[in-house]
N, C-alpha and C. Protein backbone atom coordinates (compact mmCIF):
# COMPACT_ATOMS: atom_id res chain seq x y z
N UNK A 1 80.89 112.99 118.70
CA UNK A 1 81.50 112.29 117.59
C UNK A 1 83.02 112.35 117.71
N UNK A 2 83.71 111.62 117.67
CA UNK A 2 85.06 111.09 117.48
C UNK A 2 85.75 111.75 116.04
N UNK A 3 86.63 112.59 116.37
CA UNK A 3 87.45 113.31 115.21
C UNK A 3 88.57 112.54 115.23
N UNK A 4 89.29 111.69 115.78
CA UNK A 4 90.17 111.22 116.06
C UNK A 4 90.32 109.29 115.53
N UNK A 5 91.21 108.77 114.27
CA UNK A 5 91.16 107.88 113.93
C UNK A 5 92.29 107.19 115.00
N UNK A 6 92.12 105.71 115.10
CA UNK A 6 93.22 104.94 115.80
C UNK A 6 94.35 104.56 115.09
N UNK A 7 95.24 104.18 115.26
CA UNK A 7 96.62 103.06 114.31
C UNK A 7 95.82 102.19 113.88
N UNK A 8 96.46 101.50 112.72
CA UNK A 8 96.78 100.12 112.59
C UNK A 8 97.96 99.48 112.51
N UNK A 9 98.21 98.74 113.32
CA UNK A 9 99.59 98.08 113.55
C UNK A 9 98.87 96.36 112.60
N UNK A 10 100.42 96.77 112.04
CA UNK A 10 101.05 94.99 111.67
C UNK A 10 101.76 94.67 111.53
N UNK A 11 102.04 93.35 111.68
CA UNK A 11 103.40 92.47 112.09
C UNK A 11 104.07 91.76 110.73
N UNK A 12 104.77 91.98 110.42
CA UNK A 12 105.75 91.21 109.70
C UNK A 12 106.68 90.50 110.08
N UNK A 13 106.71 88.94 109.81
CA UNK A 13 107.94 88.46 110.49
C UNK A 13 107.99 87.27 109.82
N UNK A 14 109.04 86.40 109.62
CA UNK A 14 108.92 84.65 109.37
C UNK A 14 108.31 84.27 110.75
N UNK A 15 107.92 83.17 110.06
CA UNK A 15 107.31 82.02 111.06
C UNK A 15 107.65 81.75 112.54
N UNK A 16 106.98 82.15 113.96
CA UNK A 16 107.50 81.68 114.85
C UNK A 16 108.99 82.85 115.26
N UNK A 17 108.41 84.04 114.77
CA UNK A 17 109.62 85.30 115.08
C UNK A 17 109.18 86.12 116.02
N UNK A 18 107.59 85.68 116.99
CA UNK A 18 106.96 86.46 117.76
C UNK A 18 105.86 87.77 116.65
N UNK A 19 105.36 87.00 116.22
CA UNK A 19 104.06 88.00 115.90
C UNK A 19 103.06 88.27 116.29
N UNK A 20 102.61 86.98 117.21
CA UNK A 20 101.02 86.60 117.74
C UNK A 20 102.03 87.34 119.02
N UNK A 21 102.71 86.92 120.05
CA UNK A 21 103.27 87.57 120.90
C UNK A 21 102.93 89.09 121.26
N UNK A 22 103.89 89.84 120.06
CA UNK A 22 104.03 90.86 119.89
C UNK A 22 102.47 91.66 119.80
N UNK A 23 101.50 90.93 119.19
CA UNK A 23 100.07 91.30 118.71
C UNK A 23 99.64 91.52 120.30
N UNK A 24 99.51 90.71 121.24
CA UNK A 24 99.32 90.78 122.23
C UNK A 24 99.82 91.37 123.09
N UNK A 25 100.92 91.88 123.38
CA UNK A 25 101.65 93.23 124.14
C UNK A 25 101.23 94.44 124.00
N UNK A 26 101.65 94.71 121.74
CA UNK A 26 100.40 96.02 122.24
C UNK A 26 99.15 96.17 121.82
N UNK A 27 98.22 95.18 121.98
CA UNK A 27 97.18 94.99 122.21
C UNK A 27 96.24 95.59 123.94
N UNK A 28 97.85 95.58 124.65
CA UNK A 28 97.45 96.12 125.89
C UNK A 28 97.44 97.28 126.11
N UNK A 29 97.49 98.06 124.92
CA UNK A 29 97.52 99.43 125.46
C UNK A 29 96.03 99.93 125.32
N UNK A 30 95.89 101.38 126.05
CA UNK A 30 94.32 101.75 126.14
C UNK A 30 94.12 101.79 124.92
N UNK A 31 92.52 101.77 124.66
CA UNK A 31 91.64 102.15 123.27
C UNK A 31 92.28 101.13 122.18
N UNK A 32 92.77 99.92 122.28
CA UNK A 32 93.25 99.14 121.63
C UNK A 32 92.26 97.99 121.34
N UNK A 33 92.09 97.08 120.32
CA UNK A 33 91.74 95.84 120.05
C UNK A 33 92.59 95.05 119.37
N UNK A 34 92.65 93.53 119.72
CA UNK A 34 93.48 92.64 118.59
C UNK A 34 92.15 91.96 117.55
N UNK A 35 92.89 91.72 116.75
CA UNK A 35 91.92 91.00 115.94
C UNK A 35 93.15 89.93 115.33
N UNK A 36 92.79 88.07 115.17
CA UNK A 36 93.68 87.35 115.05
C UNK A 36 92.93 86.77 113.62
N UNK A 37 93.84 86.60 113.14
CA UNK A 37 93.18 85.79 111.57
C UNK A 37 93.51 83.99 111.96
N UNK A 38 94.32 84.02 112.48
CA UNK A 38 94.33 82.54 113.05
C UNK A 38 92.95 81.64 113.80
N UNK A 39 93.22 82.52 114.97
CA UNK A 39 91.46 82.56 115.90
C UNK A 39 90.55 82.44 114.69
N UNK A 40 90.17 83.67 114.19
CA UNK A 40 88.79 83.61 113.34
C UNK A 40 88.69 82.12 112.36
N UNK A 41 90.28 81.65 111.75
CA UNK A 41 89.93 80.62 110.66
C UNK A 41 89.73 79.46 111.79
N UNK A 42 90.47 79.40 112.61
CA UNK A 42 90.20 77.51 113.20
C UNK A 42 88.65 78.06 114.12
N UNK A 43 87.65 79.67 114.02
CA UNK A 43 86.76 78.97 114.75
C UNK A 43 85.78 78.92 113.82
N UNK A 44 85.89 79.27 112.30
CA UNK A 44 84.94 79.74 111.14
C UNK A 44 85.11 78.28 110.44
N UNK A 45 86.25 77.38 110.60
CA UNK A 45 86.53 76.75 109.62
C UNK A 45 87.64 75.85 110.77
N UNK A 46 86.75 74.98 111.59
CA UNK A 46 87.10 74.41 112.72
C UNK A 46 87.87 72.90 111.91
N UNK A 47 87.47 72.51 110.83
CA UNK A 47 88.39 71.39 110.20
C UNK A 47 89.25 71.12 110.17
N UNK A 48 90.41 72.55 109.86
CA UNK A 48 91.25 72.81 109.80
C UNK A 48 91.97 73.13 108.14
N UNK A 49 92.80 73.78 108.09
CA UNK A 49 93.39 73.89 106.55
C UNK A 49 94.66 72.88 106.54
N UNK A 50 94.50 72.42 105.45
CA UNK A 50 95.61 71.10 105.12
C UNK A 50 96.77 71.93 104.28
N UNK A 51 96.64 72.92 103.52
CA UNK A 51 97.27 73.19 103.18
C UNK A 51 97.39 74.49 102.24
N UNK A 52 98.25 74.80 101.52
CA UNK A 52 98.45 76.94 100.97
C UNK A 52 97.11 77.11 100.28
N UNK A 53 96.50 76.23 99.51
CA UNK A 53 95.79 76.85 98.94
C UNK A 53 94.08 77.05 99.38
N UNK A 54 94.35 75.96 100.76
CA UNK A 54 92.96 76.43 101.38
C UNK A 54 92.62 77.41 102.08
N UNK A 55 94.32 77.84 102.56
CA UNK A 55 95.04 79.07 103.43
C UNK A 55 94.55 79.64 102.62
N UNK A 56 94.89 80.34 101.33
CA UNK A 56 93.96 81.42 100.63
C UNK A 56 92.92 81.77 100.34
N UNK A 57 92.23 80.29 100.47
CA UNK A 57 90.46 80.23 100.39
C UNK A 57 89.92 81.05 101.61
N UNK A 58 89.93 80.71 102.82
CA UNK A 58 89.54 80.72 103.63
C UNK A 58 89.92 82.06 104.40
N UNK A 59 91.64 82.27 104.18
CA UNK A 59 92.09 83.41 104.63
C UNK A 59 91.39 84.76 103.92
N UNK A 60 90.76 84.70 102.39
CA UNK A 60 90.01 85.64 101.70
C UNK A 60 88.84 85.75 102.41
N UNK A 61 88.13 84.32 102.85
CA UNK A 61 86.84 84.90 103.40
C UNK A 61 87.16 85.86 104.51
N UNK A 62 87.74 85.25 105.57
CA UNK A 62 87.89 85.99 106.40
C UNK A 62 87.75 87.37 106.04
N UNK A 63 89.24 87.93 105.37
CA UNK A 63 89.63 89.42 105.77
C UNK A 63 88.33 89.90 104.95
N UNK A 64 87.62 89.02 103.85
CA UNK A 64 85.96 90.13 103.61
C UNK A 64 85.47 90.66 104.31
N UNK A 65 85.22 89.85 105.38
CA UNK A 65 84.48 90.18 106.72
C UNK A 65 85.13 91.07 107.15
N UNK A 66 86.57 90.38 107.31
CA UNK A 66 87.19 91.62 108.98
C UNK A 66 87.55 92.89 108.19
N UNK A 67 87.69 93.02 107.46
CA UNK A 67 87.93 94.29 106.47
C UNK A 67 87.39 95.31 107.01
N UNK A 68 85.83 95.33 106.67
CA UNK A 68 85.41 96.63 107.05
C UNK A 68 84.71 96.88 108.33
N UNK A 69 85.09 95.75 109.43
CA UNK A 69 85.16 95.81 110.70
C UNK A 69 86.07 96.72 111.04
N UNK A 70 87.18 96.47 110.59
CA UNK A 70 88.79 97.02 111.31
C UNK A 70 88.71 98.25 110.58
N UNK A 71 88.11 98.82 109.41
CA UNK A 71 88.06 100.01 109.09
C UNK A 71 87.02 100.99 110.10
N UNK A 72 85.75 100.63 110.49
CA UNK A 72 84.88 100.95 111.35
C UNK A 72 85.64 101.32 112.42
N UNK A 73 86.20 100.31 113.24
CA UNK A 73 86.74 100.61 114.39
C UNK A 73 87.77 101.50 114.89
N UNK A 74 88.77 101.76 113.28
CA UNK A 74 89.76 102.48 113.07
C UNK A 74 89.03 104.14 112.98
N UNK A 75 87.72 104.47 111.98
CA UNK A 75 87.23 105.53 112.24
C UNK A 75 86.44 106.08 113.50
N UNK A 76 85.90 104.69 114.56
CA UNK A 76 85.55 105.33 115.63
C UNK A 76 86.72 105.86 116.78
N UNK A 77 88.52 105.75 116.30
CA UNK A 77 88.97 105.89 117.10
C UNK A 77 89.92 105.13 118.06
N UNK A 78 89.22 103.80 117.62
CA UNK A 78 90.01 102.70 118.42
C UNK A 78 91.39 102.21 117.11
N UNK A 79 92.44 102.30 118.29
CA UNK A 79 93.55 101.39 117.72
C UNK A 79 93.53 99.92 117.70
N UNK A 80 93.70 99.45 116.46
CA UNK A 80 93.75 97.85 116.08
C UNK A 80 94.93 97.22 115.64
N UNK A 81 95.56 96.04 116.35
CA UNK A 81 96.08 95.51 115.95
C UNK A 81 95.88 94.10 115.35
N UNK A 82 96.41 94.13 113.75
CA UNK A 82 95.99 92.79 113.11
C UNK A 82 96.66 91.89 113.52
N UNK A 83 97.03 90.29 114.07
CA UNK A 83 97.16 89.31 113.75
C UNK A 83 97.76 88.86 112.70
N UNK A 84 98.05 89.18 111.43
CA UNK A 84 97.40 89.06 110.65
C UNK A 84 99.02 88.82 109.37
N UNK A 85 99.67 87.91 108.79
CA UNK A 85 101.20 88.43 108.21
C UNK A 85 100.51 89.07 107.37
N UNK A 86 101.68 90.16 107.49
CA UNK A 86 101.80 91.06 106.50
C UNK A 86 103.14 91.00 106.01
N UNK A 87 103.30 89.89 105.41
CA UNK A 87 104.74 89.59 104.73
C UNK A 87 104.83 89.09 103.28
N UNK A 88 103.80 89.68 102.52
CA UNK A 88 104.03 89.76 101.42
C UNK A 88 103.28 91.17 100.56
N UNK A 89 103.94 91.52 99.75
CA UNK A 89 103.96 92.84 98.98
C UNK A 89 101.98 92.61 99.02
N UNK A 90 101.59 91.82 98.28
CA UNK A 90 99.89 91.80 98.24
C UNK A 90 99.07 91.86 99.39
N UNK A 91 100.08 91.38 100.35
CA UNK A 91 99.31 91.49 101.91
C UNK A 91 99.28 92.74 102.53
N UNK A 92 100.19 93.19 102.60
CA UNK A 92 100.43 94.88 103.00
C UNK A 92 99.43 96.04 102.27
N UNK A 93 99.56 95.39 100.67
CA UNK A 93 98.59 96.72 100.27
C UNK A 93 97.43 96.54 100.85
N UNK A 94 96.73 95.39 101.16
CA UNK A 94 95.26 95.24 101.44
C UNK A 94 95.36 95.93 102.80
N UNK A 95 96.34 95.44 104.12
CA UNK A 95 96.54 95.88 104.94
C UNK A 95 96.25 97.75 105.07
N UNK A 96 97.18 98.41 104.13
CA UNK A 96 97.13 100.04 104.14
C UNK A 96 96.39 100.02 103.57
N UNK A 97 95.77 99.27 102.64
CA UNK A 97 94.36 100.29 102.19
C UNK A 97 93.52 100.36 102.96
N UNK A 98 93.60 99.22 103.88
CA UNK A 98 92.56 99.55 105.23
C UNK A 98 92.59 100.88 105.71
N UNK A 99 93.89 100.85 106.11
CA UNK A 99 93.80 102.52 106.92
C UNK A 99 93.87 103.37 106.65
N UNK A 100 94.04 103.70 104.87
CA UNK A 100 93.67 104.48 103.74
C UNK A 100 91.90 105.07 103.97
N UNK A 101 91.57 103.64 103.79
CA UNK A 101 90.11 104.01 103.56
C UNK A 101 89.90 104.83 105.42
N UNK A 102 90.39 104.42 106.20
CA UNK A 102 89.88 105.00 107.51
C UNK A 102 90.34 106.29 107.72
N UNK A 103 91.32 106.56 106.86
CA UNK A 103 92.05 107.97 107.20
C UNK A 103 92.98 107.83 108.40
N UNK A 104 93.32 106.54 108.65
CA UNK A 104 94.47 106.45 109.86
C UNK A 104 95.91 105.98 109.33
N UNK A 105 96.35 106.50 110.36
CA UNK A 105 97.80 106.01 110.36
C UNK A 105 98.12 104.73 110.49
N UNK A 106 99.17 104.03 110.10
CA UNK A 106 99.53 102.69 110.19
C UNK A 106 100.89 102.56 111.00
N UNK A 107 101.03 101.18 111.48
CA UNK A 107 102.80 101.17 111.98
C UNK A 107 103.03 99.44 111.50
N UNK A 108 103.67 99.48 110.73
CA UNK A 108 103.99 97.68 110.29
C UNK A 108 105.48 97.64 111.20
N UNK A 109 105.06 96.57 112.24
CA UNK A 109 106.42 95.91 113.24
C UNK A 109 106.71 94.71 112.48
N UNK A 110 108.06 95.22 112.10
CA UNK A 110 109.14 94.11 111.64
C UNK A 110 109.94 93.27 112.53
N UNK A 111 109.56 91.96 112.60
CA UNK A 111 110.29 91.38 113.33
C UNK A 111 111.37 90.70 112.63
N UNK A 112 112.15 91.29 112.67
CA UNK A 112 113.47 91.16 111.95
C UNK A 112 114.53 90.17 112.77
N UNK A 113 114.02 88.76 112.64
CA UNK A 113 114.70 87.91 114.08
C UNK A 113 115.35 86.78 113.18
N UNK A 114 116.85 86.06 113.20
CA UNK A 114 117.19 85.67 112.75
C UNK A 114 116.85 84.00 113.10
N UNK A 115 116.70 83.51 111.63
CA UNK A 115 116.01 81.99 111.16
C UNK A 115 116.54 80.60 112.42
N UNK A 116 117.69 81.11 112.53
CA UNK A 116 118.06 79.78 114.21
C UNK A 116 117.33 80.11 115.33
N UNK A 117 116.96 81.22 115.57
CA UNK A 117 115.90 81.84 116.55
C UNK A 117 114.69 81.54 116.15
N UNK A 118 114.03 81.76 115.12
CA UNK A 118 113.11 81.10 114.42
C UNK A 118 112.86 80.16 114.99
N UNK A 119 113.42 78.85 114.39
CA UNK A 119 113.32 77.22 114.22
C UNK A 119 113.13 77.19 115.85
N UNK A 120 114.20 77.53 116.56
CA UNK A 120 114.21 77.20 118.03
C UNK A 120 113.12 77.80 118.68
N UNK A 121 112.44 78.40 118.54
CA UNK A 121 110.94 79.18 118.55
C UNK A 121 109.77 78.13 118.55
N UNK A 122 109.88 77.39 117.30
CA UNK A 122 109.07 76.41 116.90
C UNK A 122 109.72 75.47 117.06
N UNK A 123 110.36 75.12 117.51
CA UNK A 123 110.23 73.76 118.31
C UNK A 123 109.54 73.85 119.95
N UNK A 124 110.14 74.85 120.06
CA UNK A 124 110.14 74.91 121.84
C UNK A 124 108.20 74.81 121.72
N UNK A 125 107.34 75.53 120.47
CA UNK A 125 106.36 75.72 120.45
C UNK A 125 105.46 73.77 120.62
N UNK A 126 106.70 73.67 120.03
CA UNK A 126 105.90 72.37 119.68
C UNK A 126 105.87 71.70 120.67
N UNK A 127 107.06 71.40 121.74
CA UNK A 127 107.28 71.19 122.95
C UNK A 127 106.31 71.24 123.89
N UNK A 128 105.49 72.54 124.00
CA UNK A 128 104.74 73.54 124.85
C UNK A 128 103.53 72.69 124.90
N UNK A 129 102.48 72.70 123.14
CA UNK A 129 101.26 72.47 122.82
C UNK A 129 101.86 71.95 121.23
N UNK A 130 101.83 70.47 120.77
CA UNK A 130 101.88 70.06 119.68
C UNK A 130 101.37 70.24 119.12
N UNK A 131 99.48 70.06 119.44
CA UNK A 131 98.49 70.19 118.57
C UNK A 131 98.17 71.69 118.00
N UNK A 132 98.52 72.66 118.67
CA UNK A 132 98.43 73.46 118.67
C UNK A 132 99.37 74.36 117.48
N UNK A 133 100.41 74.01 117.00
CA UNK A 133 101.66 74.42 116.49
C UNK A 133 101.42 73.99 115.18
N UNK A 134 100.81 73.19 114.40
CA UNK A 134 101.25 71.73 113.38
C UNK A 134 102.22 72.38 112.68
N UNK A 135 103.12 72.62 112.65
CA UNK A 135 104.55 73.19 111.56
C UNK A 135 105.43 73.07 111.87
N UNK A 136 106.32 71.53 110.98
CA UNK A 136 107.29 71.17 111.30
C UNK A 136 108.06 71.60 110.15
N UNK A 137 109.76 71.21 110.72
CA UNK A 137 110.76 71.89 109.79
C UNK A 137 110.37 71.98 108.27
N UNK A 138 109.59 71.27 107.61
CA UNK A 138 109.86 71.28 106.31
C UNK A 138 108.77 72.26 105.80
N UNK A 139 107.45 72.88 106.68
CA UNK A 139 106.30 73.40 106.63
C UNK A 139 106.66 74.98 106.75
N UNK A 140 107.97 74.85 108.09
CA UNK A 140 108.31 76.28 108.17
C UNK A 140 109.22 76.77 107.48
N UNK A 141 109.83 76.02 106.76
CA UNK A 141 110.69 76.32 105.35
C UNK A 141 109.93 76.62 103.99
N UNK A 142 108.97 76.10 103.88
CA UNK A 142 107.66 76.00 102.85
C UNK A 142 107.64 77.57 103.00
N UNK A 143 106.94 77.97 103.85
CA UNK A 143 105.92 78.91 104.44
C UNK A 143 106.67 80.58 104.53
N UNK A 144 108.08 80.21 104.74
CA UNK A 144 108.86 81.14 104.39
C UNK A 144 109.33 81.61 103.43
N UNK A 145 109.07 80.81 102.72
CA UNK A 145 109.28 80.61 101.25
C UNK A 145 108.12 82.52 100.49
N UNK A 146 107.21 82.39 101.40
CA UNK A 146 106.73 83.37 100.77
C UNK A 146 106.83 85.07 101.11
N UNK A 147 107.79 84.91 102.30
CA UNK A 147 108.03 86.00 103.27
C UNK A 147 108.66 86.93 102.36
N UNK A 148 108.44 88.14 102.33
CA UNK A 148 108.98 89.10 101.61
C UNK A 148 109.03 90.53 102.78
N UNK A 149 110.25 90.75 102.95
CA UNK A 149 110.66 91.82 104.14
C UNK A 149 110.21 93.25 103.15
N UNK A 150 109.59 94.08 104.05
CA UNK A 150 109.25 95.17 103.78
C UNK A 150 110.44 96.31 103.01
N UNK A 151 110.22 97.00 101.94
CA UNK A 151 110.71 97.61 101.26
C UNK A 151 110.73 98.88 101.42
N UNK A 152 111.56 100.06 101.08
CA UNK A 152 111.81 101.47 101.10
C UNK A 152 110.78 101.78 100.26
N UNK A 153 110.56 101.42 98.59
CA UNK A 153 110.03 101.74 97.87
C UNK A 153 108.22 101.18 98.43
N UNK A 154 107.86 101.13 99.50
CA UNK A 154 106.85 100.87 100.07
C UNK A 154 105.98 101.87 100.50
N UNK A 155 107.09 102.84 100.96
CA UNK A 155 106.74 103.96 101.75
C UNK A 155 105.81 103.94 103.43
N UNK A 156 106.28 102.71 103.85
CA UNK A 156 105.36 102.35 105.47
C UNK A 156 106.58 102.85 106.25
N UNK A 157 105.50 103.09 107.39
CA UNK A 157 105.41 103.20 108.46
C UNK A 157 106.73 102.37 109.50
N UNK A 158 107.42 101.74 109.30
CA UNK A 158 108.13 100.36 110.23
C UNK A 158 108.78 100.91 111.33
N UNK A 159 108.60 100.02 112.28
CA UNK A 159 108.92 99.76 113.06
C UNK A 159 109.69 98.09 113.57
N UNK A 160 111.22 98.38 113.46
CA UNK A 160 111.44 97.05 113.14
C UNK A 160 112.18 96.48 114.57
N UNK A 161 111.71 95.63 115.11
CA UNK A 161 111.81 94.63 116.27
C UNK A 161 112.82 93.48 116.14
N UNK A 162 114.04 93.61 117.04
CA UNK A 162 114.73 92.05 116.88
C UNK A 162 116.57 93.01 116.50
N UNK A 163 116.54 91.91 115.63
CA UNK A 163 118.30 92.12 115.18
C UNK A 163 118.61 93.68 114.82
């Protein structure tokens, strides 16, 4: 039996600041898994979301599910990294209570990357794979709109990436 719980790492960042990136780097380390909330919605809910409030529909089903997956995996030991923003005050608690309930440690990576880096991020994205990206200037201004940078009075874990 495994006495030993894994991390949970999560990413905080605006839009297109390297989160999915970053998810995938240390995703490579041993005894690691990613888990993407992106992946799971376009393959659970292949239609696609038009817009915030189906994002919440759908984004709830999800983390039901992945919830007490990523807690499981966290008590057998394995380190997980979410996918997943954790850039707003309501997102984070659900986030640590995960690793509350697992008895693990957490590390929230702040990507603390400034908004012209941003934009130029997402374009170049769009450049790359259009279909792939759909968020243009006025979507990634929207969307930021809800970003809330991690707080002292939080008491996490950070690790902050960038500027």
């Amino acid at each position: 039996m495994n006495t030993q719980t894994g991390t949970l790492h999560l990413l905080c960042g605006k839009a297109a600041s390297g989160k999915s990136c970053l998810a995938r780097e240390l995703a490579e380390a041993p005894g690691t898994v990613m888990l993407s909330e992106e992946q799971w919605l376009a393959e659970l809910f292949p239609w696609g979301i038009s817009n915030p409030d189906d994002y919440q529909l759908y984004a709830r089903r999800v983390r039901k599910v992945m919830g007490p997956h990523v807690v499981g995996l966290l008590r057998a030991g394995t380190s997980v990294v979410l996918d997943i923003p954790a850039n707003t005050l309501a997102d984070r608690r659900w986030l640590i209570d995960l690793a509350q309930q697992a008895g693990a440690a957490h590390c929230l990576h702040f990507l603390d990357i400034d908004p012209a880096t941003c934009r130029s991020r997402l374009l170049a994205r769009h450049a790359i794979a259009p279909l792939a990206a759909p968020l243009d200037p006025a979507g990634y201004e929207a969307l930021n709109r809800y970003f809330v940078a991690p707080r002292p009075e939080e008491k996490l874990q950070v690790q902050r990436h960038g500027a």
